[in-house]
N, C-alpha and C. Protein backbone atom coordinates (compact mmCIF):
# COMPACT_ATOMS: atom_id res chain seq x y z
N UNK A 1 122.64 26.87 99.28
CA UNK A 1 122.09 27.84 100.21
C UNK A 1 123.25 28.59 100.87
N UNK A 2 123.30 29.93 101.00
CA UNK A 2 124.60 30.94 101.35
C UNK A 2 124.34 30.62 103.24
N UNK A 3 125.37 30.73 103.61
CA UNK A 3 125.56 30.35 105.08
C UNK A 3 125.61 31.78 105.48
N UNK A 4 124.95 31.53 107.09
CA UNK A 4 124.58 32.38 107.60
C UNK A 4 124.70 32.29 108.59
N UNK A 5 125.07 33.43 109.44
CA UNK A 5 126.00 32.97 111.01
C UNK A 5 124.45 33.31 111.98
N UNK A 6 124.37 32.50 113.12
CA UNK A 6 123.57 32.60 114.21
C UNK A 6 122.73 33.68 114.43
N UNK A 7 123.45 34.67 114.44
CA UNK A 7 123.30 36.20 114.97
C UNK A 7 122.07 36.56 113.72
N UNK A 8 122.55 36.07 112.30
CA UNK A 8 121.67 36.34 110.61
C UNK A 8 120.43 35.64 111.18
N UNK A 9 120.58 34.00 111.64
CA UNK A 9 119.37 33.69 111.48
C UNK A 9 118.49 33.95 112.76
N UNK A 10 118.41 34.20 113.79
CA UNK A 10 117.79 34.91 114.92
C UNK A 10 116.97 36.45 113.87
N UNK A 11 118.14 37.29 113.43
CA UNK A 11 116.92 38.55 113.10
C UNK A 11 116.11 37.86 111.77
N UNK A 12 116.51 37.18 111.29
CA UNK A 12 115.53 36.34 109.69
C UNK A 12 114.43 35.96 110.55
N UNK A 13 114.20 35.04 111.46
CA UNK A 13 113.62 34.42 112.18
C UNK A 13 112.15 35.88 112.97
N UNK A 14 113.10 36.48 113.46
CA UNK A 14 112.65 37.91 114.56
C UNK A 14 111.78 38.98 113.37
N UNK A 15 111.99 38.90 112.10
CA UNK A 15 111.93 39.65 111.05
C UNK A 15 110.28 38.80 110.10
N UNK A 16 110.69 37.68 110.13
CA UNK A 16 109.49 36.95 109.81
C UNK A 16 108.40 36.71 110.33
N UNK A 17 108.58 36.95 111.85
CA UNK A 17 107.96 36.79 113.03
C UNK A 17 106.80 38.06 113.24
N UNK A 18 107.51 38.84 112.86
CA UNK A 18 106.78 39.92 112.86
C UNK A 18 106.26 40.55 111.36
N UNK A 19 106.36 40.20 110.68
CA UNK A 19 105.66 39.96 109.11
C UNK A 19 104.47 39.19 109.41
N UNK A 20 104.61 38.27 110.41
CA UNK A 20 103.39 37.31 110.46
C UNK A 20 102.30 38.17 111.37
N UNK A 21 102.92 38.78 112.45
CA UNK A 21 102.02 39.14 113.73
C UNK A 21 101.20 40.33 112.99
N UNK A 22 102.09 41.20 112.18
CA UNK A 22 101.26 42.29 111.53
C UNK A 22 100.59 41.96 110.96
N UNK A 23 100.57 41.23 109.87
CA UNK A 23 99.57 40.37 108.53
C UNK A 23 98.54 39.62 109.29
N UNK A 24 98.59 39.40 110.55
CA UNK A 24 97.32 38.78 110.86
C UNK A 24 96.46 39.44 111.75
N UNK A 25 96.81 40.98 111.78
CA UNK A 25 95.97 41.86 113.02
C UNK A 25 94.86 42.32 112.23
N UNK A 26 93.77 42.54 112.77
CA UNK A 26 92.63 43.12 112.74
C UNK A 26 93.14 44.65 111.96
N UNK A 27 93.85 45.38 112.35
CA UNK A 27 94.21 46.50 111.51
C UNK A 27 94.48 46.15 109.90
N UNK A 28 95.59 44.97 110.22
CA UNK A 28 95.93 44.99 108.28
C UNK A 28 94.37 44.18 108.10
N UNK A 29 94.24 43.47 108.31
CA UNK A 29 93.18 42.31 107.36
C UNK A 29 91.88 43.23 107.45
N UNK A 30 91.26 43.40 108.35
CA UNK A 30 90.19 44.98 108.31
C UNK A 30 90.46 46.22 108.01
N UNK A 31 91.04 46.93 108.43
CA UNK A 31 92.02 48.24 108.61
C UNK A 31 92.30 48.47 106.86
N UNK A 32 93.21 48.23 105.79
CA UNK A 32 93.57 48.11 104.81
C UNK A 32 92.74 47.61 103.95
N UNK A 33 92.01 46.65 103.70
CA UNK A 33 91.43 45.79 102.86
C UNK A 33 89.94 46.69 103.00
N UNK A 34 89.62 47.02 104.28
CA UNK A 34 88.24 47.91 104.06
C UNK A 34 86.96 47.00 104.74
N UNK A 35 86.79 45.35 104.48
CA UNK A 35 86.10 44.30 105.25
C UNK A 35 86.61 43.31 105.97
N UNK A 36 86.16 42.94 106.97
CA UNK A 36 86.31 41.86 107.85
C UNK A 36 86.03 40.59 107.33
N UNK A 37 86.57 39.54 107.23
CA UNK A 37 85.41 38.31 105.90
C UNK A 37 85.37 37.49 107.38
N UNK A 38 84.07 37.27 107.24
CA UNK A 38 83.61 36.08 108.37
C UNK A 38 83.44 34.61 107.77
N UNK A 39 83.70 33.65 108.38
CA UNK A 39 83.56 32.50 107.94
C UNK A 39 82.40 32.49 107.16
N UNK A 40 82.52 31.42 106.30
CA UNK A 40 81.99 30.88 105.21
C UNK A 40 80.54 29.68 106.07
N UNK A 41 79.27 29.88 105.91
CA UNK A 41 78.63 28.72 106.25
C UNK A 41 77.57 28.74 105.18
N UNK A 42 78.39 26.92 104.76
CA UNK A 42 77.51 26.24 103.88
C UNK A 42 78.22 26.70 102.76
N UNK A 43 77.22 27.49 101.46
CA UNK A 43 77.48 27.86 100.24
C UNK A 43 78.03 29.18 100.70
N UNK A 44 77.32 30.12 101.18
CA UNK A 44 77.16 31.29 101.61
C UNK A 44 78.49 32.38 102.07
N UNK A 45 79.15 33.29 101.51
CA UNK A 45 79.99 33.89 102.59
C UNK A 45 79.27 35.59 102.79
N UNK A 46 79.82 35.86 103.66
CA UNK A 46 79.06 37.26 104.32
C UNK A 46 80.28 38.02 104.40
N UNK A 47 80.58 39.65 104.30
CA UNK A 47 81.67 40.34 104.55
C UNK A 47 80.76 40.91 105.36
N UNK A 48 81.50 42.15 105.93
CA UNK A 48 81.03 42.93 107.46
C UNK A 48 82.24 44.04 107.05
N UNK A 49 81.69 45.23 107.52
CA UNK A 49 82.05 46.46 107.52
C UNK A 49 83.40 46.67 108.46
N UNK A 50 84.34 46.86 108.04
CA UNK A 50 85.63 47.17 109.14
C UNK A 50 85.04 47.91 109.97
N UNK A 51 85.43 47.55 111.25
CA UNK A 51 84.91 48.87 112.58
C UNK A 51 85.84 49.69 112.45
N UNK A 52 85.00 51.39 112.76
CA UNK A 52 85.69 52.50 112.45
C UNK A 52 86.84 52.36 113.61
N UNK A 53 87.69 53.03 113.45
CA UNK A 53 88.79 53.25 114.06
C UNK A 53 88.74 54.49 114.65
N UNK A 54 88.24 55.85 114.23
CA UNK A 54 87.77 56.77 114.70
C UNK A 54 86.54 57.47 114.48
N UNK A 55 85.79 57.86 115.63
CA UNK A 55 85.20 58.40 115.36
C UNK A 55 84.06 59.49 114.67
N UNK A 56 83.25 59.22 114.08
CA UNK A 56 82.89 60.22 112.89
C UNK A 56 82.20 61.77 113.90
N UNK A 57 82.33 62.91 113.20
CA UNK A 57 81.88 64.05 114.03
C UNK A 57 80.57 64.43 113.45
N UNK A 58 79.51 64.56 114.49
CA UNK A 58 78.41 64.77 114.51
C UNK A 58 78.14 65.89 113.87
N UNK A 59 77.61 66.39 113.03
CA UNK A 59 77.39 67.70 113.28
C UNK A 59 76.04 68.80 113.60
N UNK A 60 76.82 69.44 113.73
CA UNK A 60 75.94 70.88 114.42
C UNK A 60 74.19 71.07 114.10
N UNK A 61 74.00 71.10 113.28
CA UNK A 61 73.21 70.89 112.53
C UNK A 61 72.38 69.31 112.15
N UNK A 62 71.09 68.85 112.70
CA UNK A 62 70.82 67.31 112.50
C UNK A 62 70.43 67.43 111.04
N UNK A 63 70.84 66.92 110.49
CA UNK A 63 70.77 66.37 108.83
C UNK A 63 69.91 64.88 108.33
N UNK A 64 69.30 64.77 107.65
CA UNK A 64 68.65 63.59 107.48
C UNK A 64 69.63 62.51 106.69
N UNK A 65 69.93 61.56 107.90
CA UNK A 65 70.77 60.53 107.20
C UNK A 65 69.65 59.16 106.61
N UNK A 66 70.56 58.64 105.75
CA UNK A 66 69.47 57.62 104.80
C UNK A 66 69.95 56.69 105.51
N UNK A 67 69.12 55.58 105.44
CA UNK A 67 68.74 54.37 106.42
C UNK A 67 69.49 53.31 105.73
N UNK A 68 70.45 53.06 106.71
CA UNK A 68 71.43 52.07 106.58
C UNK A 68 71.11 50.55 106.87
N UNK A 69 70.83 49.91 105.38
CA UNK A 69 70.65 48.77 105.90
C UNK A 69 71.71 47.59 105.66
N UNK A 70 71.41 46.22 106.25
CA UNK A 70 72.63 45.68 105.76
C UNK A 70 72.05 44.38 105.24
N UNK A 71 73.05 43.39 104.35
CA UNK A 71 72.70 43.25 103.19
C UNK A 71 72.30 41.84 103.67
N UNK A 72 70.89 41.21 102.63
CA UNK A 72 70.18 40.63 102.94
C UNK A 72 70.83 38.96 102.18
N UNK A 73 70.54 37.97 102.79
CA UNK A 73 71.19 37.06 102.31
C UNK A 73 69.98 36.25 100.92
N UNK A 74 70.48 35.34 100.27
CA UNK A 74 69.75 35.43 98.91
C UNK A 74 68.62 34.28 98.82
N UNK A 75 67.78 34.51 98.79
CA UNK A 75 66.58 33.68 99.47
C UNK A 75 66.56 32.57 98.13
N UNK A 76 66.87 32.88 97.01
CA UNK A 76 66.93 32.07 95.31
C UNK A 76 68.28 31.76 95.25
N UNK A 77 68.94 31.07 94.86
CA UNK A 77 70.18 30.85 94.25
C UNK A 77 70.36 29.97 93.24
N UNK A 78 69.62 29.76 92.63
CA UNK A 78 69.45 28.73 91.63
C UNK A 78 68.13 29.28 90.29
N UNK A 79 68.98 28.53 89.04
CA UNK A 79 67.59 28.85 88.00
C UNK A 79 66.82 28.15 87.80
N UNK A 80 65.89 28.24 87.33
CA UNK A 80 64.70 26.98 86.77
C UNK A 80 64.43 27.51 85.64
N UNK A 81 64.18 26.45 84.70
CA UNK A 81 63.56 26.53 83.65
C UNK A 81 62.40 25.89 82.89
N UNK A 82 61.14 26.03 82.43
CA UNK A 82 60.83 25.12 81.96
C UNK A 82 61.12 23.96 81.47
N UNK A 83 60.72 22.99 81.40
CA UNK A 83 60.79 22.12 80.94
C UNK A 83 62.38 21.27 81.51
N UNK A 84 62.86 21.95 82.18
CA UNK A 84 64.27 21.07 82.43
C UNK A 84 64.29 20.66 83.64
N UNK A 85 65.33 19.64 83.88
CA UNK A 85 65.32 19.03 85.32
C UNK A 85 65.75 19.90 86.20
N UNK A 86 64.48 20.57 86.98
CA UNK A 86 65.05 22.07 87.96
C UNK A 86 65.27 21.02 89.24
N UNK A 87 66.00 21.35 90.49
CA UNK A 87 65.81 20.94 91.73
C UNK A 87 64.60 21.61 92.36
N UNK A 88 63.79 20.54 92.74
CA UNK A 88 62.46 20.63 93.64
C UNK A 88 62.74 21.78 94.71
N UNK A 89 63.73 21.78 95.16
CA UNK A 89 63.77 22.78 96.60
C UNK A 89 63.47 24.36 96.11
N UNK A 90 64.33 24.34 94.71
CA UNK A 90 64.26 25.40 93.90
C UNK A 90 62.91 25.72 93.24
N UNK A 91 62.32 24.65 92.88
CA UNK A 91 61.07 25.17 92.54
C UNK A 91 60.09 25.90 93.33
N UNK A 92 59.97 24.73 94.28
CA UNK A 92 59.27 24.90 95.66
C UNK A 92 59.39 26.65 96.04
N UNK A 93 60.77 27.02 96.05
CA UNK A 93 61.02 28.46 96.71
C UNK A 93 60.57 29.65 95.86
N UNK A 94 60.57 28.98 94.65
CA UNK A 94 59.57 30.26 93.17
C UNK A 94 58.29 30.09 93.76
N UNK A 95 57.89 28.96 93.64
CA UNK A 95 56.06 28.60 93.98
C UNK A 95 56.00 29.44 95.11
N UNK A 96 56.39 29.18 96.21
CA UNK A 96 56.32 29.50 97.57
C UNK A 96 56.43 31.15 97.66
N UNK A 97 57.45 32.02 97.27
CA UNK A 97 57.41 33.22 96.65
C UNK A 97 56.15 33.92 96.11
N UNK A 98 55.99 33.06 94.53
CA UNK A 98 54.79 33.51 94.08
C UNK A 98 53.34 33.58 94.97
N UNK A 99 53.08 32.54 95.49
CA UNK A 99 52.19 32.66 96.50
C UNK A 99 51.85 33.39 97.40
N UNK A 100 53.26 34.02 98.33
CA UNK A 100 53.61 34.94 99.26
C UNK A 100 53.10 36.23 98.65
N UNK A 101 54.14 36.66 97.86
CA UNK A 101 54.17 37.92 97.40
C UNK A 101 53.46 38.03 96.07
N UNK A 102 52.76 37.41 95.30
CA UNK A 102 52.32 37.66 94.32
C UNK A 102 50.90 37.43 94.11
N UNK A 103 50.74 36.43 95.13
CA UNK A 103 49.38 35.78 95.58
C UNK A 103 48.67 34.95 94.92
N UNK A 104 49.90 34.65 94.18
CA UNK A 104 49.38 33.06 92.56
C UNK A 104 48.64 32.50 93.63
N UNK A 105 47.48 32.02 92.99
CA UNK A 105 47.02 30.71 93.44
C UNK A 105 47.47 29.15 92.90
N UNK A 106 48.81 28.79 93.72
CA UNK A 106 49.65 27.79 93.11
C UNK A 106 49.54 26.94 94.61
N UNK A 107 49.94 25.28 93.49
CA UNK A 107 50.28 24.54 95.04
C UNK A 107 52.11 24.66 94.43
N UNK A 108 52.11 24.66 96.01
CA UNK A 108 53.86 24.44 96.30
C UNK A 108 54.11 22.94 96.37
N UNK A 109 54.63 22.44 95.05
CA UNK A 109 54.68 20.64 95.23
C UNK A 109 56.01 20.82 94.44
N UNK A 110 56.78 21.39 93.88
CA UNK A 110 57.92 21.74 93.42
C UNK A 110 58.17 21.01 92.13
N UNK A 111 57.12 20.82 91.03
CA UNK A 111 57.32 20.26 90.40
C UNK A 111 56.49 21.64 88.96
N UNK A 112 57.99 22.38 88.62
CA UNK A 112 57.04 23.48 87.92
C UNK A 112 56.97 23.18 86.69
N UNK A 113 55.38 23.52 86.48
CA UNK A 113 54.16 23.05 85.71
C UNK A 113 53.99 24.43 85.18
N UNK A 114 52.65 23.78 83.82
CA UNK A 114 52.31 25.85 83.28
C UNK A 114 51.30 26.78 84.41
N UNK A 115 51.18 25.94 85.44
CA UNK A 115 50.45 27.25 86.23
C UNK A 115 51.72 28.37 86.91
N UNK A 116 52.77 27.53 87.45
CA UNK A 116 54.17 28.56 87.54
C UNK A 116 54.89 29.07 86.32
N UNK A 117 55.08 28.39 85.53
CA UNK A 117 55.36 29.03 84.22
C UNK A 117 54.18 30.66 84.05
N UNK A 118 52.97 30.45 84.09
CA UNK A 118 52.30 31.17 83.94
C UNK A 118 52.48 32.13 84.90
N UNK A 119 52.00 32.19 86.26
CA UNK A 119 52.62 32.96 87.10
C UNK A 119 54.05 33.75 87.21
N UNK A 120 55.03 33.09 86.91
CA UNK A 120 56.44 33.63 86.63
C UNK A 120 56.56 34.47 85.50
N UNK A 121 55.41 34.25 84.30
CA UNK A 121 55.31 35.40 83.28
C UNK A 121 54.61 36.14 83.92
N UNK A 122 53.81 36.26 84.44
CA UNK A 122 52.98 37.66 85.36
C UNK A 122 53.78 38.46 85.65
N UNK A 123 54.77 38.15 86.66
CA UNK A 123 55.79 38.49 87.37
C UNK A 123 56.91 39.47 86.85
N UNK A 124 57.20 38.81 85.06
CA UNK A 124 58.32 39.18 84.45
C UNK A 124 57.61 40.48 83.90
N UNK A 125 56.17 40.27 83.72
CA UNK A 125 55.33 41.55 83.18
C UNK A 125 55.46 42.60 84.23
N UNK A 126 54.77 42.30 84.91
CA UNK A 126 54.55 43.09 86.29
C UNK A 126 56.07 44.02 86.32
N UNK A 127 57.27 43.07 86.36
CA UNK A 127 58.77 44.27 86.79
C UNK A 127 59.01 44.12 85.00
N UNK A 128 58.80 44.40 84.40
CA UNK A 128 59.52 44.11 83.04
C UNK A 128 60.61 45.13 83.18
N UNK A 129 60.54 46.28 83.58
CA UNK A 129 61.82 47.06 83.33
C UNK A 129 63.06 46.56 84.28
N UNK A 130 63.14 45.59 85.15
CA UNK A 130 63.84 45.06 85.91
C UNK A 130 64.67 43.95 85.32
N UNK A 131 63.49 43.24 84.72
CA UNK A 131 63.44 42.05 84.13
C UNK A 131 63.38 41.44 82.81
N UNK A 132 62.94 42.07 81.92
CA UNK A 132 63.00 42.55 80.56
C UNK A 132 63.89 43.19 79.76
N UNK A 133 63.35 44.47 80.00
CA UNK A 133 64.63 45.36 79.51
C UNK A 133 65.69 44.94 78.98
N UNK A 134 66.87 44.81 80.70
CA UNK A 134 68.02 44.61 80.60
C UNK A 134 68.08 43.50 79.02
N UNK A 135 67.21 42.62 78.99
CA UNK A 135 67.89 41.81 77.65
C UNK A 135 67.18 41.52 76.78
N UNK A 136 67.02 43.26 76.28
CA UNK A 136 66.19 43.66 75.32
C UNK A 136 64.95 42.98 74.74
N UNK A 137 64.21 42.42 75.61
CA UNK A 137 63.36 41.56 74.93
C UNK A 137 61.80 42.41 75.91
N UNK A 138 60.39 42.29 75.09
CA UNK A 138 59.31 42.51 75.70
C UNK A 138 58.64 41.55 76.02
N UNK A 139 58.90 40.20 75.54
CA UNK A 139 57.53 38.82 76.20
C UNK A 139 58.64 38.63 77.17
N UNK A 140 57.78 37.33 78.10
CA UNK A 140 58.22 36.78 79.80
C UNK A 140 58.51 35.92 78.63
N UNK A 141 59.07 35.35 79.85
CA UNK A 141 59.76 33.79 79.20
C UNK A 141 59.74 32.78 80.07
N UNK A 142 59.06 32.90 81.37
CA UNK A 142 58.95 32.13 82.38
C UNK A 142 60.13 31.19 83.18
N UNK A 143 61.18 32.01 82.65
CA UNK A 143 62.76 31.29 82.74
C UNK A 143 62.93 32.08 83.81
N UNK A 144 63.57 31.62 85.06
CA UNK A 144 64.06 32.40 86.39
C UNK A 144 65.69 32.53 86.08
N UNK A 145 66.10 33.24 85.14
CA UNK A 145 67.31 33.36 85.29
C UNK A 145 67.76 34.46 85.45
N UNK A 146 69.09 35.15 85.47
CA UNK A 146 69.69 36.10 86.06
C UNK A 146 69.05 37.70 86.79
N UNK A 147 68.24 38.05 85.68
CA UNK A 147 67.36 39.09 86.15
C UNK A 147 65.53 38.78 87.05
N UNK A 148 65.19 37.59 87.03
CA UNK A 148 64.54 37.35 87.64
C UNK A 148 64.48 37.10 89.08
N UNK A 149 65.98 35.89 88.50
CA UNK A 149 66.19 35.58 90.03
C UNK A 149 66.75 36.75 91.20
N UNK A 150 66.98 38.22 90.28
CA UNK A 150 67.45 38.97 90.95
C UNK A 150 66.50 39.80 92.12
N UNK A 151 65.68 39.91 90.45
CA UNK A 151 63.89 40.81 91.47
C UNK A 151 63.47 39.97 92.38
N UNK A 152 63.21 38.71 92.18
CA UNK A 152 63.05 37.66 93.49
C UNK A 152 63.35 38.01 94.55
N UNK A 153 64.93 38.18 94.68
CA UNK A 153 65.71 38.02 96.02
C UNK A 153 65.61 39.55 96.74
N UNK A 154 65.15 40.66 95.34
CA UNK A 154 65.10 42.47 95.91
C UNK A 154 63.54 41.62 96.63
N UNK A 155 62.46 41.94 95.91
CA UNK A 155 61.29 41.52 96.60
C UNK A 155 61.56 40.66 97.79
N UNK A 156 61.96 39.76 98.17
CA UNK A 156 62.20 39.04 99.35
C UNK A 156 62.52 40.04 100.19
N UNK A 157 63.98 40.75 100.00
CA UNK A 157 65.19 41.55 101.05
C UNK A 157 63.87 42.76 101.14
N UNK A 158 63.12 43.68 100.46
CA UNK A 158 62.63 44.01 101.01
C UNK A 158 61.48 44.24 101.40
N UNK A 159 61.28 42.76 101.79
CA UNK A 159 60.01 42.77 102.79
C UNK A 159 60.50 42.35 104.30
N UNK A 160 61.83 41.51 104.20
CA UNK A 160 62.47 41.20 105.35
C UNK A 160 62.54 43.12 106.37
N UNK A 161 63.07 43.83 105.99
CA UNK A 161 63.30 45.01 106.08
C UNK A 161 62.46 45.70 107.22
């Protein structure tokens, strides 16, 4: 290690010091990066919009601004599939869904059977271009995976709304 007289390590020290104080202000970590990241609870993390720094100018003229909403947390996070060992909580929250918003006449006992199978093909019919499409196929498949579980969580976010 090259030696370094007193006077070197005071500004190394004074120099690092302030590498740290900047790197941890609300300007760099919001300011630069564009989001604020808020703690993590549970599985879940949430970002948040950097607060403006200046002002935006109104203008002269009222203009129709589109309705800013903010983003809804994911009511599904998990797949189910027929026939495989789904977690009950997960089932429960398809059944419970379907019921809500779809108006299956299902019991919520989380143990999915062909009346949710059946219902969950309704469903895939009903949005097929959501749900279908994307992977090129025209029958349901009663599988809650990627594009299902997606329309799920839109249908949920906007009814929260």
């Amino acid at each position: 290690m090259p030696k370094f007289s007193d006077r070197t390590w005071v500004w190394l020290i004074l120099i690092l010091a302030l590498v740290w104080a900047v790197m941890s202000t609300k300007w760099y970590t919001c300011g630069i990066k564009g989001f604020c990241a808020v703690p993590t609870v549970g599985k879940q993390s949430v970002s948040v919009p950097a607060p403006q720094t200046m002002p935006t100018p109104t203008p002269a003229v009222a203009e129709a601004q589109p309705e800013r909403r903010t983003p809804c947390a994911a009511y599904l996070t998990t797949y189910v599939k027929p026939g495989a060992s789904n977690n009950a909580d997960s089932v429960r929250k398809v059944e419970q869904f379907l019921v809500t918003y779809e108006h299956a006449p299902l019991t919520v006992d989380g143990v999915y059977g062909p009346q949710d199978i059946a219902a969950v093909k309704a469903f895939q019919r009903k949005y097929a271009a959501d749900i279908l499409t994307p992977w090129g196929i025209t029958e349901p498949s009663g599988y809650v995976y990627k594009t299902t579980l997606r329309k799920i969580n839109a249908v949920v976010c906007a009814h929260k709304a």
